[in-house]
C-alpha atoms as a PDB file:
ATOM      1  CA  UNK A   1      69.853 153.092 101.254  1.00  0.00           C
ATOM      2  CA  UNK A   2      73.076 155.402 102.491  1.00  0.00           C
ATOM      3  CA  UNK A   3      76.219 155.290 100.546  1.00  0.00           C
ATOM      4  CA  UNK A   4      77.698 153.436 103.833  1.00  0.00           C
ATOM      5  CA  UNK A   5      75.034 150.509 103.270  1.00  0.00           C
ATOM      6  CA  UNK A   6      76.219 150.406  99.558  1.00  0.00           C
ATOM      7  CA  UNK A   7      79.569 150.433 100.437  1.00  0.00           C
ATOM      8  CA  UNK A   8      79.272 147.686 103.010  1.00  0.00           C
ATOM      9  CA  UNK A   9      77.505 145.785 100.360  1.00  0.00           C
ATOM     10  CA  UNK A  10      80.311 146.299  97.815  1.00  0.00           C
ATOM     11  CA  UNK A  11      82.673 145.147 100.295  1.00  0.00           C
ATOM     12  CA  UNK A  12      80.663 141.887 101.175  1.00  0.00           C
ATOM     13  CA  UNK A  13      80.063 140.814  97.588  1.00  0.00           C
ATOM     14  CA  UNK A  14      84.183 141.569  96.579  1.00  0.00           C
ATOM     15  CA  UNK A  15      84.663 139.169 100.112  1.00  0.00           C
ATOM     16  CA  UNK A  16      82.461 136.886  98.785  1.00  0.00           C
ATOM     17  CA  UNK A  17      84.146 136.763  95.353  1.00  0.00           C
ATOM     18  CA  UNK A  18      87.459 136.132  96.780  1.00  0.00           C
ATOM     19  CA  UNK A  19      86.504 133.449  98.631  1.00  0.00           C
ATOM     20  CA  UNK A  20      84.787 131.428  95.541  1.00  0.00           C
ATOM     21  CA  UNK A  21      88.044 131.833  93.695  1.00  0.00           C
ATOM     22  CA  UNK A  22      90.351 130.300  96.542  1.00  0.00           C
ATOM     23  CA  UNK A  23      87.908 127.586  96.916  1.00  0.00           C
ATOM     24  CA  UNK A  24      87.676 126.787  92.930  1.00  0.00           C
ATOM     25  CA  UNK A  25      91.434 128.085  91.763  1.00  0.00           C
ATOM     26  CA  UNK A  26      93.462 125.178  92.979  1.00  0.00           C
ATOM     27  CA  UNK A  27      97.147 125.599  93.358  1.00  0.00           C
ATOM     28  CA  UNK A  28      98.263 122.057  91.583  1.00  0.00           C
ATOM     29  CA  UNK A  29      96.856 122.817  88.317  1.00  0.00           C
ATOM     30  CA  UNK A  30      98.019 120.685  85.356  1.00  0.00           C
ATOM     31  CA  UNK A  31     102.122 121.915  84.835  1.00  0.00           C
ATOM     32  CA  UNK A  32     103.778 122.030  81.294  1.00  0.00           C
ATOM     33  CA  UNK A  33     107.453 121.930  82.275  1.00  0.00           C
ATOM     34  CA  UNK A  34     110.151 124.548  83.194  1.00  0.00           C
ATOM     35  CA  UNK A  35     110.728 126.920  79.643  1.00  0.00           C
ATOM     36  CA  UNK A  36     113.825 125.507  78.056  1.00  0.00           C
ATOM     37  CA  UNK A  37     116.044 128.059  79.216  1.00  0.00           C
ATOM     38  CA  UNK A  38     116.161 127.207  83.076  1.00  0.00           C
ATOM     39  CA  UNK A  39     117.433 124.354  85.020  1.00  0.00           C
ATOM     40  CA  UNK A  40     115.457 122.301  87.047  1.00  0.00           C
ATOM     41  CA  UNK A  41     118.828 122.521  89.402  1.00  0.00           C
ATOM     42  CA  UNK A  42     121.258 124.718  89.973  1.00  0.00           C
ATOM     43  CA  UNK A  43     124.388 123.395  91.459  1.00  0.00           C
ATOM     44  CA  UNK A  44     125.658 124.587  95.055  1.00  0.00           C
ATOM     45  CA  UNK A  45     128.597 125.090  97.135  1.00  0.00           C
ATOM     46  CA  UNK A  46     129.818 123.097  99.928  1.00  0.00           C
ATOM     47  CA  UNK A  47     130.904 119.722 100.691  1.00  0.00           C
ATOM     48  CA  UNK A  48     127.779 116.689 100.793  1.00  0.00           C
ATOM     49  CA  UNK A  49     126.674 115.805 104.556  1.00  0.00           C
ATOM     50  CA  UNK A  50     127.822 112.326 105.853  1.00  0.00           C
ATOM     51  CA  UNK A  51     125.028 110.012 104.768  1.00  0.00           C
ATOM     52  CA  UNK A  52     125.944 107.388 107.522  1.00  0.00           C
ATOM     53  CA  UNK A  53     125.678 109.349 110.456  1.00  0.00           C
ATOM     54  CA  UNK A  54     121.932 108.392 110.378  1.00  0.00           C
ATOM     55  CA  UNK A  55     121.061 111.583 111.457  1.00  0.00           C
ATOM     56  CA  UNK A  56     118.317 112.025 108.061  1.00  0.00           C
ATOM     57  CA  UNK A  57     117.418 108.966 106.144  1.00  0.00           C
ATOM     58  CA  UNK A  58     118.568 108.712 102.319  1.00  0.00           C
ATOM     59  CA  UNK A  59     117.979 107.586  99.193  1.00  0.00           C
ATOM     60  CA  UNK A  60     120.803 106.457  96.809  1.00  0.00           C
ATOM     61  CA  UNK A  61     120.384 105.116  93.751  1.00  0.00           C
ATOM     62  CA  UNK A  62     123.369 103.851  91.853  1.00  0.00           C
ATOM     63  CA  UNK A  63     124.336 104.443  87.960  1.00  0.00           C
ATOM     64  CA  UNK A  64     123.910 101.734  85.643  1.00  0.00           C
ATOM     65  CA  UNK A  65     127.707 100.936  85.515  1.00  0.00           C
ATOM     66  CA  UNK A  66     127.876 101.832  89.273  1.00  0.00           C
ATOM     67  CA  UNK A  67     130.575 104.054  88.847  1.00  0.00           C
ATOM     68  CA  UNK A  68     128.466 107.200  90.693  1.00  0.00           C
ATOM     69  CA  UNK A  69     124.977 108.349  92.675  1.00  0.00           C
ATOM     70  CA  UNK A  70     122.231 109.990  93.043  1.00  0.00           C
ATOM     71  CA  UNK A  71     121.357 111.178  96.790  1.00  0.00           C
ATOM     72  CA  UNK A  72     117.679 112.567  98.108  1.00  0.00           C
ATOM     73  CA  UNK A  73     118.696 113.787 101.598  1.00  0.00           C
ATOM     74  CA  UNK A  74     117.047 114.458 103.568  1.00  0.00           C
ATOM     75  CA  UNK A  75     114.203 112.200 102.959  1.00  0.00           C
ATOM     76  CA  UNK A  76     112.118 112.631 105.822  1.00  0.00           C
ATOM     77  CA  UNK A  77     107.979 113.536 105.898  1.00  0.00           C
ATOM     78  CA  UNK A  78     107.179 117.299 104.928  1.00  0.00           C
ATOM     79  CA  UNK A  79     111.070 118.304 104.610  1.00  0.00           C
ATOM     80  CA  UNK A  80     112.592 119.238 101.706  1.00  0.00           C
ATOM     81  CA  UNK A  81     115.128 117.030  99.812  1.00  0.00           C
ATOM     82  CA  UNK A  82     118.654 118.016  97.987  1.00  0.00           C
ATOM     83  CA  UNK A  83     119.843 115.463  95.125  1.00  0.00           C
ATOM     84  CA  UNK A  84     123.626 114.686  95.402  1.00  0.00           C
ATOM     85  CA  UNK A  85     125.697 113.685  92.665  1.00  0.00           C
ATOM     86  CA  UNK A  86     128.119 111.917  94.139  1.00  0.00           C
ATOM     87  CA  UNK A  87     131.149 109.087  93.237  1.00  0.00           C
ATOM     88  CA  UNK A  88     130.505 105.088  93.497  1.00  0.00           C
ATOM     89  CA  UNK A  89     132.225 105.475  97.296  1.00  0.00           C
ATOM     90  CA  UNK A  90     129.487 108.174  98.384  1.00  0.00           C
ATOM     91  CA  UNK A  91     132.738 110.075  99.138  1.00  0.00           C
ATOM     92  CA  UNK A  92     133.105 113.425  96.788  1.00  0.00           C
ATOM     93  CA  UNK A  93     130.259 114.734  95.381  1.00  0.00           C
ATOM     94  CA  UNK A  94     128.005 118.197  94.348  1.00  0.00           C
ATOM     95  CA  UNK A  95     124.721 118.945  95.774  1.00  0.00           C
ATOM     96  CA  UNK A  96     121.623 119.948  93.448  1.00  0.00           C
ATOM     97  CA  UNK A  97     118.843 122.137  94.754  1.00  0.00           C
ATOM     98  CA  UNK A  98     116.029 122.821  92.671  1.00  0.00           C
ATOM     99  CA  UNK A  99     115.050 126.011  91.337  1.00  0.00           C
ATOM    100  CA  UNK A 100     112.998 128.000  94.028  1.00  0.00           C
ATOM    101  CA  UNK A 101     111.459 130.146  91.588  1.00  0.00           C
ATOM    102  CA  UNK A 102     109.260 127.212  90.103  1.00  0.00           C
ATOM    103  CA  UNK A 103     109.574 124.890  92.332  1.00  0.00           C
ATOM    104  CA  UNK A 104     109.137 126.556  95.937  1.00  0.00           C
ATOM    105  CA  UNK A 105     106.778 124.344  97.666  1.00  0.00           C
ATOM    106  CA  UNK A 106     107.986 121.605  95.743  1.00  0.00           C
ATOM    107  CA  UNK A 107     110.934 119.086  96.433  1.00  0.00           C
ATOM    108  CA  UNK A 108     112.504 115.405  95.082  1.00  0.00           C
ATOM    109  CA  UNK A 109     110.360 112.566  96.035  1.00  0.00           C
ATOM    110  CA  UNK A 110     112.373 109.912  93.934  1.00  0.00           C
ATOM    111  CA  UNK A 111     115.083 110.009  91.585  1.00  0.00           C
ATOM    112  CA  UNK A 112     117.224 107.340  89.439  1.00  0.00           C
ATOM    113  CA  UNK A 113     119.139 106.963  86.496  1.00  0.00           C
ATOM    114  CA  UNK A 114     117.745 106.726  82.846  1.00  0.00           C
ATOM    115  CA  UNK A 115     121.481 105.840  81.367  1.00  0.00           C
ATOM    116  CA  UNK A 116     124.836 106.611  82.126  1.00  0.00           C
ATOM    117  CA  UNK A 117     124.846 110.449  80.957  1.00  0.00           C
ATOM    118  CA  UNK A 118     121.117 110.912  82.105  1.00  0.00           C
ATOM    119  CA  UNK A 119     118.696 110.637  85.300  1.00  0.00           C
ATOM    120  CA  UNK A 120     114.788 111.006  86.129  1.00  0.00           C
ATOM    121  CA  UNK A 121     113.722 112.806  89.377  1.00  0.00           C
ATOM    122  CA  UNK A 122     109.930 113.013  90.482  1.00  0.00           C
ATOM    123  CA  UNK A 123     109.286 116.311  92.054  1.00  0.00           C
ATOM    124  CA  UNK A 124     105.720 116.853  93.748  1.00  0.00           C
ATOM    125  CA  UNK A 125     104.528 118.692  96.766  1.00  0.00           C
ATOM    126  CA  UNK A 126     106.423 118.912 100.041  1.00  0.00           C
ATOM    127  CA  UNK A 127     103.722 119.115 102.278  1.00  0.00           C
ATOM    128  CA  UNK A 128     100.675 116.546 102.658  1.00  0.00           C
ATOM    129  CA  UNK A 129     100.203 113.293 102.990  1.00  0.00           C
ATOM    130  CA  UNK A 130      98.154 112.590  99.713  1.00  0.00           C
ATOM    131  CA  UNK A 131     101.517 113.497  98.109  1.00  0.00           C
ATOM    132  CA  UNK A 132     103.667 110.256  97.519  1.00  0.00           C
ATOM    133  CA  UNK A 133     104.856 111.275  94.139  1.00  0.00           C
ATOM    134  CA  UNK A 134     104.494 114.283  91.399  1.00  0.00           C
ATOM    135  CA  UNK A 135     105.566 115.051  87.899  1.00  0.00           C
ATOM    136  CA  UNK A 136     108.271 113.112  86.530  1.00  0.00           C
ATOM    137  CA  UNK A 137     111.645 114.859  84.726  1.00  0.00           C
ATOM    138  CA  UNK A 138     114.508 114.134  82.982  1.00  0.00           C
ATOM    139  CA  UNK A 139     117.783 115.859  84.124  1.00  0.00           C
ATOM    140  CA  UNK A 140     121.941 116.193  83.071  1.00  0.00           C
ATOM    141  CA  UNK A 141     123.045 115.777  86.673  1.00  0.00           C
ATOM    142  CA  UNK A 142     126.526 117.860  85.799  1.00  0.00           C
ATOM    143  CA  UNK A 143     124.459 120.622  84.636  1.00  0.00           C
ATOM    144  CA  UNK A 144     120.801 120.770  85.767  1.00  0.00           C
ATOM    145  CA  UNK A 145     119.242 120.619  82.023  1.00  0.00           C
ATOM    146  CA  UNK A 146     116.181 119.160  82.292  1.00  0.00           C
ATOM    147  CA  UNK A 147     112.668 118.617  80.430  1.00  0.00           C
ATOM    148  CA  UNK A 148     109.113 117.370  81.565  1.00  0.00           C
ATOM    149  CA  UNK A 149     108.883 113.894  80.576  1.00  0.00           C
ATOM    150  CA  UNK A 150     105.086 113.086  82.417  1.00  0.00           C
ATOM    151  CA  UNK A 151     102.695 115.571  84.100  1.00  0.00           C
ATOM    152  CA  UNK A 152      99.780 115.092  86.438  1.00  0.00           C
ATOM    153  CA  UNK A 153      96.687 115.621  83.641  1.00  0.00           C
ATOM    154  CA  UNK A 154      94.422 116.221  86.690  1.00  0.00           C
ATOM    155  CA  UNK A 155      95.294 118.532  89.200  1.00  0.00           C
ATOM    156  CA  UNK A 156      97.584 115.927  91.020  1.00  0.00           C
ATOM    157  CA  UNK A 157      95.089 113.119  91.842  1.00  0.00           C
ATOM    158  CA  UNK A 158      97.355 111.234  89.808  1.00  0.00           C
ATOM    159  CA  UNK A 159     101.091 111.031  90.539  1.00  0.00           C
ATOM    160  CA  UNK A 160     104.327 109.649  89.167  1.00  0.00           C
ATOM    161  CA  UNK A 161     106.004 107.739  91.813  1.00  0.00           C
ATOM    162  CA  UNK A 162     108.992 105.782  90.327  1.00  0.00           C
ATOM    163  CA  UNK A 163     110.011 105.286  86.699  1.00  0.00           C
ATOM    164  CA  UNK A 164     111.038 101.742  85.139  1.00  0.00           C
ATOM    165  CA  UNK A 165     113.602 102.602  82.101  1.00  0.00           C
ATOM    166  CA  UNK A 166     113.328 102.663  79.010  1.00  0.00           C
ATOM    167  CA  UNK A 167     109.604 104.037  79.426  1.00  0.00           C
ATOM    168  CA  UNK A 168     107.264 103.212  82.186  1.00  0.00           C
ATOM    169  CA  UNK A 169     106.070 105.448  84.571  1.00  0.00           C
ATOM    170  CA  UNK A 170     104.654 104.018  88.095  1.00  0.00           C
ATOM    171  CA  UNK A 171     101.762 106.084  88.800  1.00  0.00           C
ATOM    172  CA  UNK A 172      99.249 106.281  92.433  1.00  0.00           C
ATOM    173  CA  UNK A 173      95.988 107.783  91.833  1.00  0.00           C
ATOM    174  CA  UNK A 174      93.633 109.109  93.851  1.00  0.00           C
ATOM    175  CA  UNK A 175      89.884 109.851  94.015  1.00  0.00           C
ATOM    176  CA  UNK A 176      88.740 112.962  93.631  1.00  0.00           C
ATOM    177  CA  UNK A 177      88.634 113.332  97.480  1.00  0.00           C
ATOM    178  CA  UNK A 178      91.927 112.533  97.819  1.00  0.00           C
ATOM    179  CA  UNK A 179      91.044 109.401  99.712  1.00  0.00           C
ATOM    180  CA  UNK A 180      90.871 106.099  97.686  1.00  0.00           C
ATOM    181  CA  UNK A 181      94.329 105.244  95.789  1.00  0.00           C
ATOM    182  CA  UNK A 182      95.268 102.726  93.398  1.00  0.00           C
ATOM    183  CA  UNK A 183      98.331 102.264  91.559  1.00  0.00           C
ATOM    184  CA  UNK A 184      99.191 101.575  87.864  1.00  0.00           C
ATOM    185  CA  UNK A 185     101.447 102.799  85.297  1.00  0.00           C
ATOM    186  CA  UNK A 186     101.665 104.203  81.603  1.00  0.00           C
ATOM    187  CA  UNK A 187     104.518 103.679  78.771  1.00  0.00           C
ATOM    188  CA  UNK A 188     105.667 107.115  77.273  1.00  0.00           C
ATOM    189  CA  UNK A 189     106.482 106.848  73.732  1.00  0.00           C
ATOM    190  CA  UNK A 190     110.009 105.966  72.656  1.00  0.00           C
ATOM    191  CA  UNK A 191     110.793 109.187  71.090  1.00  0.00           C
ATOM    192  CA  UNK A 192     110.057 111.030  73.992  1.00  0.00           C
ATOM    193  CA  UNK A 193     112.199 109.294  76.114  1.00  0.00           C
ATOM    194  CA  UNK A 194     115.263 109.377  73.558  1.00  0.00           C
ATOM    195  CA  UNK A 195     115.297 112.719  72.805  1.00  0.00           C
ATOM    196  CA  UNK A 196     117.325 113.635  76.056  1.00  0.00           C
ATOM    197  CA  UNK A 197     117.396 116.299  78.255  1.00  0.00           C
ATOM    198  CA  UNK A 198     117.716 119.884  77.725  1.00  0.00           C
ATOM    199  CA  UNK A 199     121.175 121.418  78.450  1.00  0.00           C
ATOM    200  CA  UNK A 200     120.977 125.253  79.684  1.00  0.00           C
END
């Protein structure tokens, strides 16, 4: 054979090889957390939108002693959402965006408040429709500390959708197709849930 052929081989077979790892490399593998050192959020400038103006629809979910909120907006399909902390009259507030360099596909699918001092967010996927939920965190809402309290253990067939406090996670799982789904839910231990949040 000519050095061309061999070379045209060569190419073929590398080819080939990429195209086994981008079907068996999957992009939702199994997440431990953010390291310790960075926020889940980092707070930024400007004033909130006007959540009345119907323009986006929102989520709020109030504080335990109702004296502030916690925003998603916009939550619409396949766009990504900003949490707002904002007072019990949705009238002064901050905006939270999460931290594009480990989150960049990813945005808030449902947030609420643990306690008084500290709130749970679930942050999956922005894009699909298999993806109703994602891994579940803890967060300080003034500063953007957070830690991993629950993580898909396969891939992100099965998701944390809402959070019950003190300790149960609502979960949706799907086959292995993505198809199928059923829903249940897990208790995390006590001492995983008091330990709190980490501050950066």
């Amino acid at each position: 054979m000519s050095r061309r052929r061999w070379f045209e081989l060569l190419v073929a077979a590398g080819v080939f090889l990429l195209l086994l790892a981008i079907v068996f490399v999957r992009p939702t593998a199994k997440r431990t957390g953010a390291p310790a050192s960075s926020p889940l959020f980092a707070r930024a400038p400007g004033a909130p939108p006007d959540f009345g103006n119907h323009a986006y629809s929102a989520f709020f979910a109030f504080a335990p002693d109702s004296s502030r909120a916690l925003v998603l907006y916009p939550m619409e399909f396949e766009q990504r959402a900003d949490v707002y902390v904002m007072d019990k009259a949705l009238a002064d507030g901050f905006r939270l965006v999460l931290d594009d360099s480990l989150h960049l596909d990813e945005t808030p699918k449902a947030a609420g408040w643990i306690d008084g001092a500290r709130a749970w967010v679930v942050i999956g996927h922005t894009m699909g429709t298999v993806s109703p939920g994602g891994d579940l965190y803890e967060f300080v809402p003034e500063t953007g500390g957070s830690r991993l309290l629950w993580a898909s253990p396969d891939s992100g067939r099965t998701q944390a959708v809402s959070f019950a406090p003190p300790s149960t996670v609502q979960l949706r799982t799907f086959d292995a197709n993505m198809m199928a789904r059923g829903d249940s839910s897990v208790v995390l231990p006590a001492a995983a849930v008091a330990e709190g949040a980490t501050a950066p």
